[in-house]
Protein backbone atom coordinates (compact mmCIF):
# COMPACT_ATOMS: atom_id res chain seq x y z
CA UNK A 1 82.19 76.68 12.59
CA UNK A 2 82.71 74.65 9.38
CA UNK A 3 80.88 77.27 6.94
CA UNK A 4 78.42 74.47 5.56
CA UNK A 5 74.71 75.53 5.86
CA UNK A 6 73.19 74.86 9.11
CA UNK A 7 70.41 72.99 9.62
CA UNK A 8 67.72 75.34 9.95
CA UNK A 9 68.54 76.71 6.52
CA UNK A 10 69.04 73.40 4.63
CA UNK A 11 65.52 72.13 6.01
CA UNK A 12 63.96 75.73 4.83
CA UNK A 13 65.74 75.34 1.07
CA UNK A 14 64.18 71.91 1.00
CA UNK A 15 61.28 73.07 1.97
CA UNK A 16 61.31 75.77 -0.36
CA UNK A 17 62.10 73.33 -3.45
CA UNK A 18 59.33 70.79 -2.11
CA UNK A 19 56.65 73.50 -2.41
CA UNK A 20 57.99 75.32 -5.85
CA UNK A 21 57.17 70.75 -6.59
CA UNK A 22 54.10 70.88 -5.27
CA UNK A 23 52.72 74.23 -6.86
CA UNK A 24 54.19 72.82 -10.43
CA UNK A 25 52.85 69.79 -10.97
CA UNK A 26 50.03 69.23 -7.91
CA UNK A 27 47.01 70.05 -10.82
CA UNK A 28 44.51 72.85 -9.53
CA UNK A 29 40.52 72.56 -9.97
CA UNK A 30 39.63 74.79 -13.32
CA UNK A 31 42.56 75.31 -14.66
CA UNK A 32 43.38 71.20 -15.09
CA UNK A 33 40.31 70.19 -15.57
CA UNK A 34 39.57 70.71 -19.84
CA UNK A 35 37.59 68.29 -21.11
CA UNK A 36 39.49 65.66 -23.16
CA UNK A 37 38.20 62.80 -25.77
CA UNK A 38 37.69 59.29 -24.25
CA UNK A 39 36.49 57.28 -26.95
CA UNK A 40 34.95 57.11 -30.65
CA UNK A 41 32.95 55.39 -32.50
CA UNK A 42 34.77 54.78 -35.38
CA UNK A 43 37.85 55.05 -33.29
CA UNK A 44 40.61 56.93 -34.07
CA UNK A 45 42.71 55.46 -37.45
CA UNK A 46 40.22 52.32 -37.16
CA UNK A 47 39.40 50.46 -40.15
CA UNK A 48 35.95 49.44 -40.38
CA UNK A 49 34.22 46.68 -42.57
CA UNK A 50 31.45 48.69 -42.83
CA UNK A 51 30.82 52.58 -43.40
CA UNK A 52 29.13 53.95 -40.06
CA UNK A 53 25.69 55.18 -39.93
CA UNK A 54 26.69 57.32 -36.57
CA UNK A 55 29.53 58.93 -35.55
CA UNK A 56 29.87 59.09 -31.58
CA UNK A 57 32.34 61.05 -29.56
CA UNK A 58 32.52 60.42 -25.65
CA UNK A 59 34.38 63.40 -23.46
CA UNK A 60 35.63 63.37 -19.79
CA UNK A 61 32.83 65.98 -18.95
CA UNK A 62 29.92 66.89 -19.91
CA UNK A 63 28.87 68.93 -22.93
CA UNK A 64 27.41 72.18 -23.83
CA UNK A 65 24.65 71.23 -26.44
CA UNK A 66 24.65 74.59 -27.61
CA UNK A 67 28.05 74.57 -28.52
CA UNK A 68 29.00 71.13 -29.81
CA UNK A 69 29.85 70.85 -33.54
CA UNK A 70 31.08 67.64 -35.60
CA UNK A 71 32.04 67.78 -38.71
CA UNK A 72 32.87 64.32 -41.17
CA UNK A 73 34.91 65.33 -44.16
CA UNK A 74 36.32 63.28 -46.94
CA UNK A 75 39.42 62.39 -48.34
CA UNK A 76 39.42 65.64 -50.67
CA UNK A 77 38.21 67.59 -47.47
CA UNK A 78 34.48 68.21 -48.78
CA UNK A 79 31.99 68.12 -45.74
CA UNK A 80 29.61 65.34 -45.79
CA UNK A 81 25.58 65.38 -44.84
CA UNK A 82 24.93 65.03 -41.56
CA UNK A 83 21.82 65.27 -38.74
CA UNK A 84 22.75 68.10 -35.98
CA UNK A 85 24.75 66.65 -33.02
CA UNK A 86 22.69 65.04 -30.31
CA UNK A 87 23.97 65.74 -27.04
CA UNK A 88 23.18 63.47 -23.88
CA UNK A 89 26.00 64.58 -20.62
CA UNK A 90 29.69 63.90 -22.16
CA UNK A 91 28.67 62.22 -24.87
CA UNK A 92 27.92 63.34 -28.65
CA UNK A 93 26.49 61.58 -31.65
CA UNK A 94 25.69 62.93 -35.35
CA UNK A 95 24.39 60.68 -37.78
CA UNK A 96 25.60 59.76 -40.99
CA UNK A 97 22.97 60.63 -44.04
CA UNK A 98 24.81 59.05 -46.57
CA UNK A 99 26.29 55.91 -47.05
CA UNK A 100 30.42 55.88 -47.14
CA UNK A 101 31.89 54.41 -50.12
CA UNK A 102 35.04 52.86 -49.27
CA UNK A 103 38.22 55.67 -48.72
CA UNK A 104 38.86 57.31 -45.63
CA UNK A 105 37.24 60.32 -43.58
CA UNK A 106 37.95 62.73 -40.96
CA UNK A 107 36.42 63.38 -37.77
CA UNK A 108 36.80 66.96 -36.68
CA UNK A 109 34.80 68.40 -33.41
CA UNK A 110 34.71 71.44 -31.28
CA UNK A 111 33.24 71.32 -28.13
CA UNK A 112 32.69 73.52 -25.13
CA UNK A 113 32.51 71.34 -21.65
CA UNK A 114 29.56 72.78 -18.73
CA UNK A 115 32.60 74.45 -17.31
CA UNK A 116 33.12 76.42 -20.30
CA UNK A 117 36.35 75.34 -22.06
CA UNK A 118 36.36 74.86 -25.32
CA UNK A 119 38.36 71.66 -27.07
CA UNK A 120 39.07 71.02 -30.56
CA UNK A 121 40.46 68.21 -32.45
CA UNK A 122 40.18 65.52 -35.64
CA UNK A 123 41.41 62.17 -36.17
CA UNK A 124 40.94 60.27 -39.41
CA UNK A 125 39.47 56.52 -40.05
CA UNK A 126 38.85 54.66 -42.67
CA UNK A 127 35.82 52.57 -44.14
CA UNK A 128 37.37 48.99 -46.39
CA UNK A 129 34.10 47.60 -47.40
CA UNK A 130 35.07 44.36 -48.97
CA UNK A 131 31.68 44.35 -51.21
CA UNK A 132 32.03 48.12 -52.28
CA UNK A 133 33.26 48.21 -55.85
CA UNK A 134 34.48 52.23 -55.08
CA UNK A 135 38.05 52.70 -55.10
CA UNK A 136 39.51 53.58 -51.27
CA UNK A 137 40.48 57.37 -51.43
CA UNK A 138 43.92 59.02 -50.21
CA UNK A 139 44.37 58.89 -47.15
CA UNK A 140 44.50 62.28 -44.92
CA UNK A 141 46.97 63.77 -42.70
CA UNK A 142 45.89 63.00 -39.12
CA UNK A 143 47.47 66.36 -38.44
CA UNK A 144 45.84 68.77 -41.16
CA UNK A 145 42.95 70.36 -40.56
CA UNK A 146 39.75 69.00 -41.11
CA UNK A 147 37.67 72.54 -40.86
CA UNK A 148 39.04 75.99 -41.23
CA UNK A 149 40.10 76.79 -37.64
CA UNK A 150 39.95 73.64 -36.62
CA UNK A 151 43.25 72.15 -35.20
CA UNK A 152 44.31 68.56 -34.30
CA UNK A 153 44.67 68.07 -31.18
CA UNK A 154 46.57 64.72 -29.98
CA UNK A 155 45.14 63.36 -26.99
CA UNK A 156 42.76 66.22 -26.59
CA UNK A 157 44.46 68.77 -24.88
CA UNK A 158 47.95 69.97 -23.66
CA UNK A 159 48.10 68.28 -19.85
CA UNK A 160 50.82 66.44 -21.05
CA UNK A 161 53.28 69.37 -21.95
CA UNK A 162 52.35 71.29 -18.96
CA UNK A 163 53.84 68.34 -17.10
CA UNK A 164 56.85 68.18 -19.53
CA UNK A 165 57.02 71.95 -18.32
CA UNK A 166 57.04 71.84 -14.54
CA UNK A 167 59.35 68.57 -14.95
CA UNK A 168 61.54 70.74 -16.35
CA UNK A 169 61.36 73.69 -14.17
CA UNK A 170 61.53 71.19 -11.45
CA UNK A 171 64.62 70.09 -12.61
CA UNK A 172 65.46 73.36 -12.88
CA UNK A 173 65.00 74.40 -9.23
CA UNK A 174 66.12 71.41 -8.24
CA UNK A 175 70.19 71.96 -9.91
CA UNK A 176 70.02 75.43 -9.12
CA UNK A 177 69.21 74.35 -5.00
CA UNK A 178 71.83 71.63 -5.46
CA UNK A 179 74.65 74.46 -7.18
CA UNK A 180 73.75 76.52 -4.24
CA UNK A 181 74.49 74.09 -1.51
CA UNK A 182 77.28 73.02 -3.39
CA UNK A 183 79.20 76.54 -3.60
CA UNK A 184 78.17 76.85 0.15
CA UNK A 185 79.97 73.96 1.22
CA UNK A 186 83.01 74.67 -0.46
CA UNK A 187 82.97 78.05 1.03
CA UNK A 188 82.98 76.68 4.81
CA UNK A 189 86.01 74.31 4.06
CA UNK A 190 88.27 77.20 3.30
């Protein structure tokens, strides 16, 4: 006998590593499916021509109207007037009751989908009306803020570092399998 794994037990270590895979990063119903923004109207960092009379935020899923909030805030982070959110499946719209001088704004929004997760972000745009005489504001950190609690949320949610995470512990599993077979190898040419 050479020492070197036999078959049977190579096939059930790869097996073994193929399902720790598939457990990681296969996505399961509930838990992968938070709601996520898909688009905006003003879009995210835009610069519009004209200041907005709506703001409109379109989700994955469909909302909770009980439970959907967006806020617009300024430059010097005061709220701004406007109507109650109007909710209509994944999409949300508030309107704008004053007009936007030229400067820029953030978006912030809290959400909870029909499934019952909430989401939370911002993302900042800005209005460059060429015939408003009003000087454009400072500009606001895409990443600060917009409401107390309120935090920004790239991309709308964290699928992409629970990926980065079972990569990793993929990789993990997948040196530690490889050290094993290794060290069992060298054992059976001694």
């Amino acid at each position: 006998m050479t020492g070197l794994p036999s078959r049977p037990t190579a096939v059930r270590l790869g097996a073994a590593v193929l399902a720790v895979l598939v457990a990681v990063l296969i996505p399961t119903g509930p838990a992968w499916a938070h709601n996520s923004l898909r688009a905006a109207t003003p879009a995210r960092d835009a610069t519009v021509s004209s200041a907005p009379t709506e703001v409109t935020l379109e989700f994955m899923q469909r909302l909770d109207p009980s439970f959907t909030t967006i806020v617009l805030t300024d430059a010097a982070k005061r709220k701004l007037a406007t109507g109650e959110p109007v909710v209509t499946g994944a999409t949300s719209t508030v309107q704008v009751t004053d007009t936007l001088p030229n400067g820029t704004y953030t978006v912030a929004y809290r959400v909870v989908s029909a499934d019952g997760h909430p989401v939370q972000g911002s993302y900042p745009f800005t209005v460059a009306d060429p015939s408003s005489t009003v000087a454009p504001a400072v500009a606001v950190s895409a990443s600060a803020p917009a409401t107390p609690g309120a935090a920004a949320v790239p991309g709308g949610g964290a699928g992409a570092g629970v990926l980065v995470a079972g990569a990793a512990l993929a990789l993990l599993v997948l040196v530690a399998a490889g050290l094993l077979w290794r060290r069992a190898a060298r054992r059976g040419q001694r």
